[in-house]
C-alpha atoms as a PDB file:
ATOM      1  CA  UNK A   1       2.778 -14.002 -23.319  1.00  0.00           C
ATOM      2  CA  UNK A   2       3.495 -11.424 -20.767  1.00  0.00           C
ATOM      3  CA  UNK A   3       6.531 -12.740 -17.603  1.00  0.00           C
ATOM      4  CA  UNK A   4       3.869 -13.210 -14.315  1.00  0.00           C
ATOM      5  CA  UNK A   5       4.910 -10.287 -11.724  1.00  0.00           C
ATOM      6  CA  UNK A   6       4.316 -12.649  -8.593  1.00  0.00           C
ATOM      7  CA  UNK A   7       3.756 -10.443  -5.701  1.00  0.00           C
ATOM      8  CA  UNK A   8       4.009 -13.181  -3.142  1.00  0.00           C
ATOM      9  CA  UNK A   9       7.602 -14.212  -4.043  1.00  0.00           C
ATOM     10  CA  UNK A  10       8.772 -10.822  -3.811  1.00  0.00           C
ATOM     11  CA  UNK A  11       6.810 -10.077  -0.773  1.00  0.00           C
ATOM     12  CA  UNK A  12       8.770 -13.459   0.706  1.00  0.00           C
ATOM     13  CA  UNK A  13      11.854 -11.623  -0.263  1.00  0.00           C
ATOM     14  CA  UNK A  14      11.239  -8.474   1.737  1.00  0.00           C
ATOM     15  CA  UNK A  15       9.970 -10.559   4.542  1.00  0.00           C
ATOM     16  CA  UNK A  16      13.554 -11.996   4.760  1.00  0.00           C
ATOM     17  CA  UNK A  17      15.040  -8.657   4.767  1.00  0.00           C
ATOM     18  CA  UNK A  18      13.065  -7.649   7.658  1.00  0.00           C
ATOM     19  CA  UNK A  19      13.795 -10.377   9.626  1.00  0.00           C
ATOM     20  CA  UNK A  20      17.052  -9.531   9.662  1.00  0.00           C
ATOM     21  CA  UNK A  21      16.351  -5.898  10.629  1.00  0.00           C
ATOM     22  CA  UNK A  22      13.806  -6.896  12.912  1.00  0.00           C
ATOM     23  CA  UNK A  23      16.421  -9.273  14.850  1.00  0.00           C
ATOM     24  CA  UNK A  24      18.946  -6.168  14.516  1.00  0.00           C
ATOM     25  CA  UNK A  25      16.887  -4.092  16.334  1.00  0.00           C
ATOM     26  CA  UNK A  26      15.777  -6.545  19.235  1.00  0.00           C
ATOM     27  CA  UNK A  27      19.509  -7.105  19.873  1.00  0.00           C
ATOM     28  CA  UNK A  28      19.244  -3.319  21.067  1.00  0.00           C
ATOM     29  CA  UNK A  29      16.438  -3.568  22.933  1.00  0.00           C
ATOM     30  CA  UNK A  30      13.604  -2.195  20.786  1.00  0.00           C
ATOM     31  CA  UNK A  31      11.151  -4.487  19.490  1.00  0.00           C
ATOM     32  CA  UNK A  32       8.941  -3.070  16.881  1.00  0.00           C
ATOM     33  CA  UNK A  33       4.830  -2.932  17.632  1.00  0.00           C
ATOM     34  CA  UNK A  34       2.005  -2.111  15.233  1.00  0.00           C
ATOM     35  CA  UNK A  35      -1.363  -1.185  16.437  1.00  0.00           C
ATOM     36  CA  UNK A  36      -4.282  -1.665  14.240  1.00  0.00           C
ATOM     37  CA  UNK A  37      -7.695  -0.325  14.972  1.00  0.00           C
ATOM     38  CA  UNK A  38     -10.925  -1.641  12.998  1.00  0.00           C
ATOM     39  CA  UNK A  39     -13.929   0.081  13.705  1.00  0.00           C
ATOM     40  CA  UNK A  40     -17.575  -1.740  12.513  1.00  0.00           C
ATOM     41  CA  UNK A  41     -17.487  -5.233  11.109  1.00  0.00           C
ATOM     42  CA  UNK A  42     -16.911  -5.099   7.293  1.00  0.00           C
ATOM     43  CA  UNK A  43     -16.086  -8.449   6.432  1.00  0.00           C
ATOM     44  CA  UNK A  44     -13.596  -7.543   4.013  1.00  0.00           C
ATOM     45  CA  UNK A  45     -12.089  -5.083   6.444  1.00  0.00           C
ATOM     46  CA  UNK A  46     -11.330  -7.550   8.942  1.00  0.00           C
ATOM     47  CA  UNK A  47      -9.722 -10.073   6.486  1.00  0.00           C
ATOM     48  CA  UNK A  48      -6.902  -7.093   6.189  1.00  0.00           C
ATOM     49  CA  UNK A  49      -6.784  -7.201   9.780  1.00  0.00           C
ATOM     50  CA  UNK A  50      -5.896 -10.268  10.501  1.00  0.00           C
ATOM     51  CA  UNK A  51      -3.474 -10.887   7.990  1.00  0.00           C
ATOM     52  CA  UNK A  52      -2.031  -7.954   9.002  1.00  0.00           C
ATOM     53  CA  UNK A  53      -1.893  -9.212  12.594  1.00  0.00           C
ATOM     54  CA  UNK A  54      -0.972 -12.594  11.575  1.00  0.00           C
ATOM     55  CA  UNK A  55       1.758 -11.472   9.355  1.00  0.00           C
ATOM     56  CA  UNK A  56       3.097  -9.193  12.563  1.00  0.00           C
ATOM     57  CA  UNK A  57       3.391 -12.041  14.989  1.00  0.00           C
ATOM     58  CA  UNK A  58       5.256 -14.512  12.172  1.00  0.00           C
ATOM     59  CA  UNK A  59       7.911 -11.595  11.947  1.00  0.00           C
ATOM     60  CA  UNK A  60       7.859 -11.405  15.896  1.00  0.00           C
ATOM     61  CA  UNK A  61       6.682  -7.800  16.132  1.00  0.00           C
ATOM     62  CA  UNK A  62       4.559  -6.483  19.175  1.00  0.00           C
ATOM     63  CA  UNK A  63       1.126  -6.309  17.485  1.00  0.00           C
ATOM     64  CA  UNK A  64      -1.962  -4.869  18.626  1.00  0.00           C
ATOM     65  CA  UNK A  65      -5.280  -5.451  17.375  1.00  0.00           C
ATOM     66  CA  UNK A  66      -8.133  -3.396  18.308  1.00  0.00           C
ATOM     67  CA  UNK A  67     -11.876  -4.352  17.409  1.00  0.00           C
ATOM     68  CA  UNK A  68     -14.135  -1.680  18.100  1.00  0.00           C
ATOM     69  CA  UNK A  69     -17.937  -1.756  17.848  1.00  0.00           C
ATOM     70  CA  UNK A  70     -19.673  -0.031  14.378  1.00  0.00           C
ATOM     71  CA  UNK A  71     -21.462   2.900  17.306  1.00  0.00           C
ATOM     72  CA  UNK A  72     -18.374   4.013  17.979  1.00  0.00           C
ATOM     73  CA  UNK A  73     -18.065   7.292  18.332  1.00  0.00           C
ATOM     74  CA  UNK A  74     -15.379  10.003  16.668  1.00  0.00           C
ATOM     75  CA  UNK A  75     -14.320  11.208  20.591  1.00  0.00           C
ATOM     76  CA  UNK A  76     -13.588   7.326  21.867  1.00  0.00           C
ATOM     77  CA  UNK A  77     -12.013   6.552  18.076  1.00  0.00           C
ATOM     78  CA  UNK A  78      -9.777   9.717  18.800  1.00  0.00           C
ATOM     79  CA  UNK A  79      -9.187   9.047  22.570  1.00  0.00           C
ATOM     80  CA  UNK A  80      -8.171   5.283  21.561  1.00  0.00           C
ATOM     81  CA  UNK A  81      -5.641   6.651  18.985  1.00  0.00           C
ATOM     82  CA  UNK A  82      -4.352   9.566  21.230  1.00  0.00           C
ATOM     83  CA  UNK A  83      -3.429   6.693  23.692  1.00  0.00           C
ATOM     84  CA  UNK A  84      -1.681   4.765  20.866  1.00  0.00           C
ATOM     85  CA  UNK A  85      -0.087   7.777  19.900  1.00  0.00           C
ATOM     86  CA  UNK A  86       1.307   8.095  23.863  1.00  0.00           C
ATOM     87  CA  UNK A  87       1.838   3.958  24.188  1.00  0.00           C
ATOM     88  CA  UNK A  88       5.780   3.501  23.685  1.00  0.00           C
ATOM     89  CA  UNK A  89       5.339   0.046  22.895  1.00  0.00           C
ATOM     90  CA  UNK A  90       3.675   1.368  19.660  1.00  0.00           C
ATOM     91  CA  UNK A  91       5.727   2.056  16.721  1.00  0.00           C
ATOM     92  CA  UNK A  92       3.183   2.005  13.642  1.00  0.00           C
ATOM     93  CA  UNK A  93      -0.519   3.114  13.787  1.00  0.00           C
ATOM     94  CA  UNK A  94      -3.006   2.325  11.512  1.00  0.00           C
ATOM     95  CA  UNK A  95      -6.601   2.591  11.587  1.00  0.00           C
ATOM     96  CA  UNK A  96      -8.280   0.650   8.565  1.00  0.00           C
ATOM     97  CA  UNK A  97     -10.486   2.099   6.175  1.00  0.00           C
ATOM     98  CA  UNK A  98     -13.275   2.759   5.877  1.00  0.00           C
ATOM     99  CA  UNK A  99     -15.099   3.510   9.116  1.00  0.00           C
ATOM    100  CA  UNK A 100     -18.359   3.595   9.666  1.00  0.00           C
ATOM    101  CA  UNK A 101     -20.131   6.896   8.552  1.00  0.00           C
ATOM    102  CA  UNK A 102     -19.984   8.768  12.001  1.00  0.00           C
ATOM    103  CA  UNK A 103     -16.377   8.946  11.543  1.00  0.00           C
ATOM    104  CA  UNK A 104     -14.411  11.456  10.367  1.00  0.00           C
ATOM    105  CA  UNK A 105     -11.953   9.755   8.820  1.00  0.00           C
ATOM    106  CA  UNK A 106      -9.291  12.555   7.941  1.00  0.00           C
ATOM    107  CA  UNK A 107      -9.705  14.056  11.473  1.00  0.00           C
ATOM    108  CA  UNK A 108      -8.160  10.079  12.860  1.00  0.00           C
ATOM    109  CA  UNK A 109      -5.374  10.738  10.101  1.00  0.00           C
ATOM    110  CA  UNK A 110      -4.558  14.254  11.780  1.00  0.00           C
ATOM    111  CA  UNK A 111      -4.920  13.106  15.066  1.00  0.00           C
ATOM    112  CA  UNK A 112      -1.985  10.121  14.514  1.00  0.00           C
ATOM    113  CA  UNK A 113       1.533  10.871  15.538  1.00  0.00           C
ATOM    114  CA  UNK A 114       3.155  11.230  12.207  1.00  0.00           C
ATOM    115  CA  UNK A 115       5.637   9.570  13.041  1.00  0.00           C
ATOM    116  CA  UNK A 116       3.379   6.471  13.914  1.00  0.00           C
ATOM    117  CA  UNK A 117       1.774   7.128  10.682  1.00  0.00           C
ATOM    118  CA  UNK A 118       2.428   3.969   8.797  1.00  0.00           C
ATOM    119  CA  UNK A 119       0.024   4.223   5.913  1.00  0.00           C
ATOM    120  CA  UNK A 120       1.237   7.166   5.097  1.00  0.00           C
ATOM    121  CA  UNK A 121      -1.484   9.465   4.866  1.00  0.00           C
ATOM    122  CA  UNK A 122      -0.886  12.169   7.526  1.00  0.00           C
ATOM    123  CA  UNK A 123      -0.638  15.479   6.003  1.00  0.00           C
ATOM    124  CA  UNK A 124       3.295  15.919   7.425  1.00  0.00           C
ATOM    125  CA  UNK A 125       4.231  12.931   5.750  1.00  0.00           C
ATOM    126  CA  UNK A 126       2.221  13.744   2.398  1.00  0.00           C
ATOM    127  CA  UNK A 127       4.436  16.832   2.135  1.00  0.00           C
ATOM    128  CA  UNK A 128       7.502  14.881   3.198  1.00  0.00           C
ATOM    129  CA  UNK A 129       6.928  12.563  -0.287  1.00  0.00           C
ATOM    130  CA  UNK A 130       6.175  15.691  -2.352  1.00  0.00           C
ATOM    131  CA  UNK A 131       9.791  17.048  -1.095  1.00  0.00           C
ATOM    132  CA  UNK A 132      11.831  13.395  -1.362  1.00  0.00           C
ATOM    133  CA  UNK A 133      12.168  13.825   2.488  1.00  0.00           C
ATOM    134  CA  UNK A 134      13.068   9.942   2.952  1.00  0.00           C
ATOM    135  CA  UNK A 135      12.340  10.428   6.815  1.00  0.00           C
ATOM    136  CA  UNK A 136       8.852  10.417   5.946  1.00  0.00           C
ATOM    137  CA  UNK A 137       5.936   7.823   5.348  1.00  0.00           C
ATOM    138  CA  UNK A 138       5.348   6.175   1.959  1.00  0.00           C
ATOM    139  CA  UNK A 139       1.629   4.599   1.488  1.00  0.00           C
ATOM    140  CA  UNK A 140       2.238   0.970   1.373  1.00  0.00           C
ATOM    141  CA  UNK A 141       0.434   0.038  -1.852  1.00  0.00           C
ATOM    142  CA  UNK A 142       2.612   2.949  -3.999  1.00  0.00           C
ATOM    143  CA  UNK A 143       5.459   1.747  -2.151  1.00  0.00           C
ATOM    144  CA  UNK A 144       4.358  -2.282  -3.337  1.00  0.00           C
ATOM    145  CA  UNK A 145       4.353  -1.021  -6.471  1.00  0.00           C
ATOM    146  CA  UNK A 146       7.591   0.616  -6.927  1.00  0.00           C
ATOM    147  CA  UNK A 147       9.343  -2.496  -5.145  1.00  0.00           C
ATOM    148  CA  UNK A 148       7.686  -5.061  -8.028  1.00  0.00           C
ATOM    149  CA  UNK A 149       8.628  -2.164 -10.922  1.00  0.00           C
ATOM    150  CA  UNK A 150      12.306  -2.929  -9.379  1.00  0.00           C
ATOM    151  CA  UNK A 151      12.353  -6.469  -9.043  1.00  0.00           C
ATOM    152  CA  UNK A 152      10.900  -7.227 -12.510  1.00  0.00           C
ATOM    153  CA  UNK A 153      14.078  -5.432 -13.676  1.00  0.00           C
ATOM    154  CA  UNK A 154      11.673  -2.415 -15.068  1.00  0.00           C
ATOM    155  CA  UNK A 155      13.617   0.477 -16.258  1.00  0.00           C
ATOM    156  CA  UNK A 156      12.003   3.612 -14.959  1.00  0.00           C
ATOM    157  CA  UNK A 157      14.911   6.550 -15.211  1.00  0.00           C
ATOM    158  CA  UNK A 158      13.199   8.618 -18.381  1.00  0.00           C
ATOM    159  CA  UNK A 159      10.305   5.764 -18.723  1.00  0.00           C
ATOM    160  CA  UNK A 160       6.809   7.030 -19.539  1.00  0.00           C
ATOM    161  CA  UNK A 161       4.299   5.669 -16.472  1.00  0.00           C
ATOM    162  CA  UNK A 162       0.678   6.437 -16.983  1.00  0.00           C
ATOM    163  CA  UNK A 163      -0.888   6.269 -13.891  1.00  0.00           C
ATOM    164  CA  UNK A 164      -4.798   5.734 -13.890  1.00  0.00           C
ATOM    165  CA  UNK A 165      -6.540   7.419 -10.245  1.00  0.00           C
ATOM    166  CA  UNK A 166      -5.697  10.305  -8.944  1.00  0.00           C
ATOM    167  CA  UNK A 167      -6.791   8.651  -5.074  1.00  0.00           C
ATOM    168  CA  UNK A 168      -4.824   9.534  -2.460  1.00  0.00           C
ATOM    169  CA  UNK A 169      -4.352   6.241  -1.645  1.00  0.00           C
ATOM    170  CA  UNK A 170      -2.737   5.335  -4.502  1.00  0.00           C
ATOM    171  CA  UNK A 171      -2.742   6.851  -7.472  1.00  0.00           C
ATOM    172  CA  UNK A 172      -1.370  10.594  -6.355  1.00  0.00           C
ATOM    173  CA  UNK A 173       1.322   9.373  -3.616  1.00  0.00           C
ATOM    174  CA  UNK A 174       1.826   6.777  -6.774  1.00  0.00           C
ATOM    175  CA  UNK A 175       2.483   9.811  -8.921  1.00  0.00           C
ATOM    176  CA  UNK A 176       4.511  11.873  -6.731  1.00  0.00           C
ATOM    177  CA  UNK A 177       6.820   8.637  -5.673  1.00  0.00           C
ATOM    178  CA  UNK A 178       7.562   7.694  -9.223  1.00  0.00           C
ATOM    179  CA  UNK A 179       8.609  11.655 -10.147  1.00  0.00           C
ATOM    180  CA  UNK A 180      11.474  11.079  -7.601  1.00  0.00           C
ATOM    181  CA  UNK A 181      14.918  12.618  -7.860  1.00  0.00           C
ATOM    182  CA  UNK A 182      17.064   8.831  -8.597  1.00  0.00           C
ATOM    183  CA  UNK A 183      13.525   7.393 -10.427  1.00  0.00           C
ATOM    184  CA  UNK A 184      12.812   9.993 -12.827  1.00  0.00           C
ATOM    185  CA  UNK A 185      10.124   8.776 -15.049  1.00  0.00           C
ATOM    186  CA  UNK A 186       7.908  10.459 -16.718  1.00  0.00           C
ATOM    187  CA  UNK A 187       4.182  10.277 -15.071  1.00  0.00           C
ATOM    188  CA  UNK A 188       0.837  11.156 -16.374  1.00  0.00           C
ATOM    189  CA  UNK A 189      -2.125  11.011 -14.140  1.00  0.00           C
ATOM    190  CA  UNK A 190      -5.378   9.693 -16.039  1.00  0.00           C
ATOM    191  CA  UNK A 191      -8.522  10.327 -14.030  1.00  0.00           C
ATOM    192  CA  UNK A 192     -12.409  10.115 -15.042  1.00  0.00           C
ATOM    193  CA  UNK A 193     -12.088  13.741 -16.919  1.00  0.00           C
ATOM    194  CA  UNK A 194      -9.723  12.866 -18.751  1.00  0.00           C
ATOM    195  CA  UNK A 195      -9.766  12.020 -22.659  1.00  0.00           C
ATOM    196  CA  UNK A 196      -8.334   9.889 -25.307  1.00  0.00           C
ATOM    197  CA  UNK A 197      -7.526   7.160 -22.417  1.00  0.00           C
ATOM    198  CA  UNK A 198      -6.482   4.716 -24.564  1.00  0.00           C
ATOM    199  CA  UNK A 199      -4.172   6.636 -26.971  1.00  0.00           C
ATOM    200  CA  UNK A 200      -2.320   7.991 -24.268  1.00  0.00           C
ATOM    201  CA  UNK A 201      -1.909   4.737 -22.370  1.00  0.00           C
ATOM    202  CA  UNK A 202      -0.593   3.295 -25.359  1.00  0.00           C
ATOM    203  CA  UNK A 203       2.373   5.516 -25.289  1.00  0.00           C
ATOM    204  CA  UNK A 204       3.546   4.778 -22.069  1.00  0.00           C
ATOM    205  CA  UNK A 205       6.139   2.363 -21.390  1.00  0.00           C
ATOM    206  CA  UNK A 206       4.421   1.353 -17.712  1.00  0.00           C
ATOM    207  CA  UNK A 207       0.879   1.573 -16.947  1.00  0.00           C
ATOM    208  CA  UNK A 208       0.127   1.236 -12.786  1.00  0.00           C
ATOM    209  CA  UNK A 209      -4.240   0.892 -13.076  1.00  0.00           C
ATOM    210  CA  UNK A 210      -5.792   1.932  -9.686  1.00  0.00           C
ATOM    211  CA  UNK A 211      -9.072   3.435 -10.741  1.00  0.00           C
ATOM    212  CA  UNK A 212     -11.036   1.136  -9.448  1.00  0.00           C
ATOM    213  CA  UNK A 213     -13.553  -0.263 -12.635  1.00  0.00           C
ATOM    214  CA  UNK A 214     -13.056  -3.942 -13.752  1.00  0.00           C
ATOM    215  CA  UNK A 215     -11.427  -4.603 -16.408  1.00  0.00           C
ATOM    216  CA  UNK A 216     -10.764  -1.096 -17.459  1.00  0.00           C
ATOM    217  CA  UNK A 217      -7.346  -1.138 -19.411  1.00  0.00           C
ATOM    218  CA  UNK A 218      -8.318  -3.445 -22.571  1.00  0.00           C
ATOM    219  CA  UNK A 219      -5.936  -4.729 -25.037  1.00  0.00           C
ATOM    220  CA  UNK A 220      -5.961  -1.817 -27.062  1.00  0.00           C
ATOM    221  CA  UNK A 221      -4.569   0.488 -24.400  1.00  0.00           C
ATOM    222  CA  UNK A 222      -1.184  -1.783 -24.233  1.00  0.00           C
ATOM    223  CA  UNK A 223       1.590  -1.473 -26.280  1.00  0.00           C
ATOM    224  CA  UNK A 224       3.344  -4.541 -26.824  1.00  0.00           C
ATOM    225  CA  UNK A 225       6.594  -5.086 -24.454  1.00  0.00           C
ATOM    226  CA  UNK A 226       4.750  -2.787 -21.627  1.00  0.00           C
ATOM    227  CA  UNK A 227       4.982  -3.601 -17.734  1.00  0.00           C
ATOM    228  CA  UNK A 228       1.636  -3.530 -16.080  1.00  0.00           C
ATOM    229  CA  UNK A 229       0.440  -2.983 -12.759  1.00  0.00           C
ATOM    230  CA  UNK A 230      -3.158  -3.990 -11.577  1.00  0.00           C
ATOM    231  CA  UNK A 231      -3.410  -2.317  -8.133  1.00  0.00           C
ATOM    232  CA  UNK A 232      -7.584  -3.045  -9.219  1.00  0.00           C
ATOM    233  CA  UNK A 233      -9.448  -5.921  -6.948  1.00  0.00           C
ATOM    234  CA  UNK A 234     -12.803  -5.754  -7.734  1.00  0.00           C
ATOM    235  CA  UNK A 235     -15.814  -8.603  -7.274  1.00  0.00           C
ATOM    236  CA  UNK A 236     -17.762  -9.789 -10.342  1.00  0.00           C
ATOM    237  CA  UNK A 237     -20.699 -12.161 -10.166  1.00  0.00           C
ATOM    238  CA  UNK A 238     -19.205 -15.503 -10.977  1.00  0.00           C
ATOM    239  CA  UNK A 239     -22.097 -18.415 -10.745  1.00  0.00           C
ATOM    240  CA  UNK A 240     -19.226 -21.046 -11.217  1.00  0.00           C
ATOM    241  CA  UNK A 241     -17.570 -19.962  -7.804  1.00  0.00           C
ATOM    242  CA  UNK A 242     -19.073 -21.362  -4.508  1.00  0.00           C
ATOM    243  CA  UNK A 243     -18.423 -18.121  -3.005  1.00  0.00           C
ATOM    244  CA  UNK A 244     -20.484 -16.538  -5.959  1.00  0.00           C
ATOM    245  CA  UNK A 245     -18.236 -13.992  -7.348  1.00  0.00           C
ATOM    246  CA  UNK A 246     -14.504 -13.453  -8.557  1.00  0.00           C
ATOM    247  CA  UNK A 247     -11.804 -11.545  -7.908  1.00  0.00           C
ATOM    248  CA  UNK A 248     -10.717  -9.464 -10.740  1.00  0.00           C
ATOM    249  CA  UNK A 249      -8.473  -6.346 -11.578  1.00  0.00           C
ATOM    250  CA  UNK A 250      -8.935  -2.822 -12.980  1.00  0.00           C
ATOM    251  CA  UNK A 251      -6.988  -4.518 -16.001  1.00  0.00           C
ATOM    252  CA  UNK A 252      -8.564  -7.403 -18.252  1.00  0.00           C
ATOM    253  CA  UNK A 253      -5.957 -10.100 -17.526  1.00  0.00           C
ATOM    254  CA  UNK A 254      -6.684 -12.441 -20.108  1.00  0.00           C
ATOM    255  CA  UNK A 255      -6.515  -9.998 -23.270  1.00  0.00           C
ATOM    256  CA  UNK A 256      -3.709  -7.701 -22.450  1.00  0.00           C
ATOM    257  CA  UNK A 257      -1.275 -10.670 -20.668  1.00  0.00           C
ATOM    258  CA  UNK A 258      -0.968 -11.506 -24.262  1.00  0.00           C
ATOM    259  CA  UNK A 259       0.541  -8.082 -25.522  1.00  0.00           C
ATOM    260  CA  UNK A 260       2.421  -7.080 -22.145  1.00  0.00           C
ATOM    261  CA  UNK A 261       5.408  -7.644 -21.624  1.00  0.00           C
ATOM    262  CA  UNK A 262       4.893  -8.527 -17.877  1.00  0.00           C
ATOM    263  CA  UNK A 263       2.107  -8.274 -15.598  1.00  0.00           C
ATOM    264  CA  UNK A 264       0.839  -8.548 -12.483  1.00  0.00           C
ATOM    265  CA  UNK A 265      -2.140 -10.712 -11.024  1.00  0.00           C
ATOM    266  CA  UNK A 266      -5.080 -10.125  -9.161  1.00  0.00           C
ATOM    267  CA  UNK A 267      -5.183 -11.934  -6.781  1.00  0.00           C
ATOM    268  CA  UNK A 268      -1.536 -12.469  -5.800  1.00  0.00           C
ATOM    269  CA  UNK A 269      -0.163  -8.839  -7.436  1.00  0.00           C
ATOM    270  CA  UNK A 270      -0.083  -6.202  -5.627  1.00  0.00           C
ATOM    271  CA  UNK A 271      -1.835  -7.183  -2.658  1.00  0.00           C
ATOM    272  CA  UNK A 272       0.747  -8.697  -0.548  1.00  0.00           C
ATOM    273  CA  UNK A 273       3.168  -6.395  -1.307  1.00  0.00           C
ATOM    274  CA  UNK A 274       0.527  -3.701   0.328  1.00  0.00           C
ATOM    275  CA  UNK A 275       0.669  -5.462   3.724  1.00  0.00           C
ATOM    276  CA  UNK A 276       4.803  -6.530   2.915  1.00  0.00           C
ATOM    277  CA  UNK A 277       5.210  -2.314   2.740  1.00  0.00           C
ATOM    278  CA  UNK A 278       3.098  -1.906   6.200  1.00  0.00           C
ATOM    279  CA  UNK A 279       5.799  -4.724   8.105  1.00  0.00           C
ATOM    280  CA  UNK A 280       8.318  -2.418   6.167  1.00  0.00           C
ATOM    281  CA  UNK A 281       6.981   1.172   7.329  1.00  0.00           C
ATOM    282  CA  UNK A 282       6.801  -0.343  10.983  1.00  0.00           C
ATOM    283  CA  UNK A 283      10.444  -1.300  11.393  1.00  0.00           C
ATOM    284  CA  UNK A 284      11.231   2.118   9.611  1.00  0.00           C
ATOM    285  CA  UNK A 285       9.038   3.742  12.273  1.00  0.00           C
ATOM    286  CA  UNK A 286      11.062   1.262  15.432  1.00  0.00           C
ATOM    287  CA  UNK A 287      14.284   2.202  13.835  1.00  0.00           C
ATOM    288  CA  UNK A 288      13.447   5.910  13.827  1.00  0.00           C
ATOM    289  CA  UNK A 289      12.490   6.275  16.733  1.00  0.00           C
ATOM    290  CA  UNK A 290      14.548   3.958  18.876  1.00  0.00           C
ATOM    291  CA  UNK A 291      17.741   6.522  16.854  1.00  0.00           C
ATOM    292  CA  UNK A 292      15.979   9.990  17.499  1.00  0.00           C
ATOM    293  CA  UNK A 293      17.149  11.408  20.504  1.00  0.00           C
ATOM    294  CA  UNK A 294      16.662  10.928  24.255  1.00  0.00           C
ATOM    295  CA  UNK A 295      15.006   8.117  22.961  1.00  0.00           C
ATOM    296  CA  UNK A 296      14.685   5.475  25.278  1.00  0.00           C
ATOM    297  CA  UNK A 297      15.545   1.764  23.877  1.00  0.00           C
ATOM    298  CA  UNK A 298      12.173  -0.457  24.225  1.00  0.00           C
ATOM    299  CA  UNK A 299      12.447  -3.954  25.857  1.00  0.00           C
END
């Protein structure tokens, strides 16, 4: 039976580091602040938000949570973040995903100061990861990932990683992250054109699923002793449940926890290391900036 990768341990674990950076900092006068914008009223959506903004005040950081209505238009989104951009209170921005349809989503990312840019995505920190510029952004959930790979005691220097998605979310940034100069494994990126899945997947010594179909990776795409990441969360119809549906990952849990050699859950995986990664980015942000200079320390 495969070792349980327990995300919210290890997410515990980097909470405690950042406390003491976070109490580092303050001692100099700069206390780090996240903004985070939600346009529309996706229920889902605003679950990340407030654990996001809950998590933010237990670590004592300046947080700022912005609820704007579904009509909202791309020139107020834009004018809102320009103003967060300016705001030197505000270390991290993030504005979740998805809007509403009137947005255009990767004109907000372009707008951001990328150096505000939390999550990662701005095109400036994109190319920072693809040139192991450490000043740069790392999306959080890649960045999850790569913290549970090291805590499980994974050996990645020459390991084979099949990574399923090519999203920029995860499953390129993923990619690029693991190729590394000091990780060095060796990555290949499965997407929906791609063929003999499960032959290759059974080669690899890591498989990191974010492609987003339940219950994807089987039993028969595992080879035994393998580490497994489910980045998947996905809701099944579950008459049992009083909410009337299930959580469940890209990977079938119950089949392949038998042949892996460690795995992680869904829920309770990845997930908290996502939002562990933003409180991580945002003190990386605080710290960079409150160092660059003619920077003014922030009370």
């Amino acid at each position: 039976m495969a070792k349980l990768i327990d995300g919210r341990a290890i997410a515990e674990r980097v909470y405690a580091e950042l406390r003491d950076e976070i109490a580092s900092l303050k001692s100099r006068g700069a206390t780090p602040g996240l903004a985070v914008v939600l346009v529309g009223d996706d229920p889902a959506s605003r679950a990340y938000v407030r654990a996001k903004d809950k998590m933010c005040r237990e670590l004592g950081l300046h947080s700022v949570k912005l609820e704007l209505p579904a009509t909202t238009t791309q020139e107020e989104l834009l004018a809102r973040v320009n103003a967060l951009n300016r705001d030197e209170k505000i270390d991290g921005i993030l504005v979740q995903s998805p809007p509403p349809p009137q947005i255009d989503e990767a004109a907000i990312v372009r707008a951001l100061d990328p150096r505000k840019d939390v999550d990662g995505f701005h095109p400036l920190n994109v190319a920072k990861l693809t040139l192991d510029d450490d000043s740069g952004f790392v999306p959080c959930t890649p960045l999850g990932c790569l913290r549970l790979l090291r805590e499980t005691g994974t050996v990645l220097s020459a390991a084979n990683v099949v990574v399923l998605g090519r999203s920029m979310i995860v499953g390129k940034p993923m990619a690029l992250l693991l190729m590394r100069k000091g990780i060095d494994a060796t990555v290949t990126v499965i997407h929906s054109r791609t063929r003999n899945i499960p032959e290759i997947c059974r080669r690899a010594d890591v498989i990191v699923a974010a492609i987003g179909r339940p219950h994807f990776v089987r039993t028969e795409f595992v080879r035994e002793g393998a580490t497994v990441i489910d980045v998947g969360i996905n809701r099944m119809e579950d008459a049992g449940n009083e909410r009337g549906y299930k959580l469940v990952g890209d990977v079938d849990f119950d089949g392949v926890s038998k042949v892996a050699g460690a795995i992680t859950p869904v829920p309770g995986g990845v997930g908290p290391m996502t939002i562990a990664m933003l409180m991580s980015n945002t003190i990386k942000a605080c710290r960079q900036n409150s160092t660059s200079p003619g920077t003014v320390l922030k009370n």
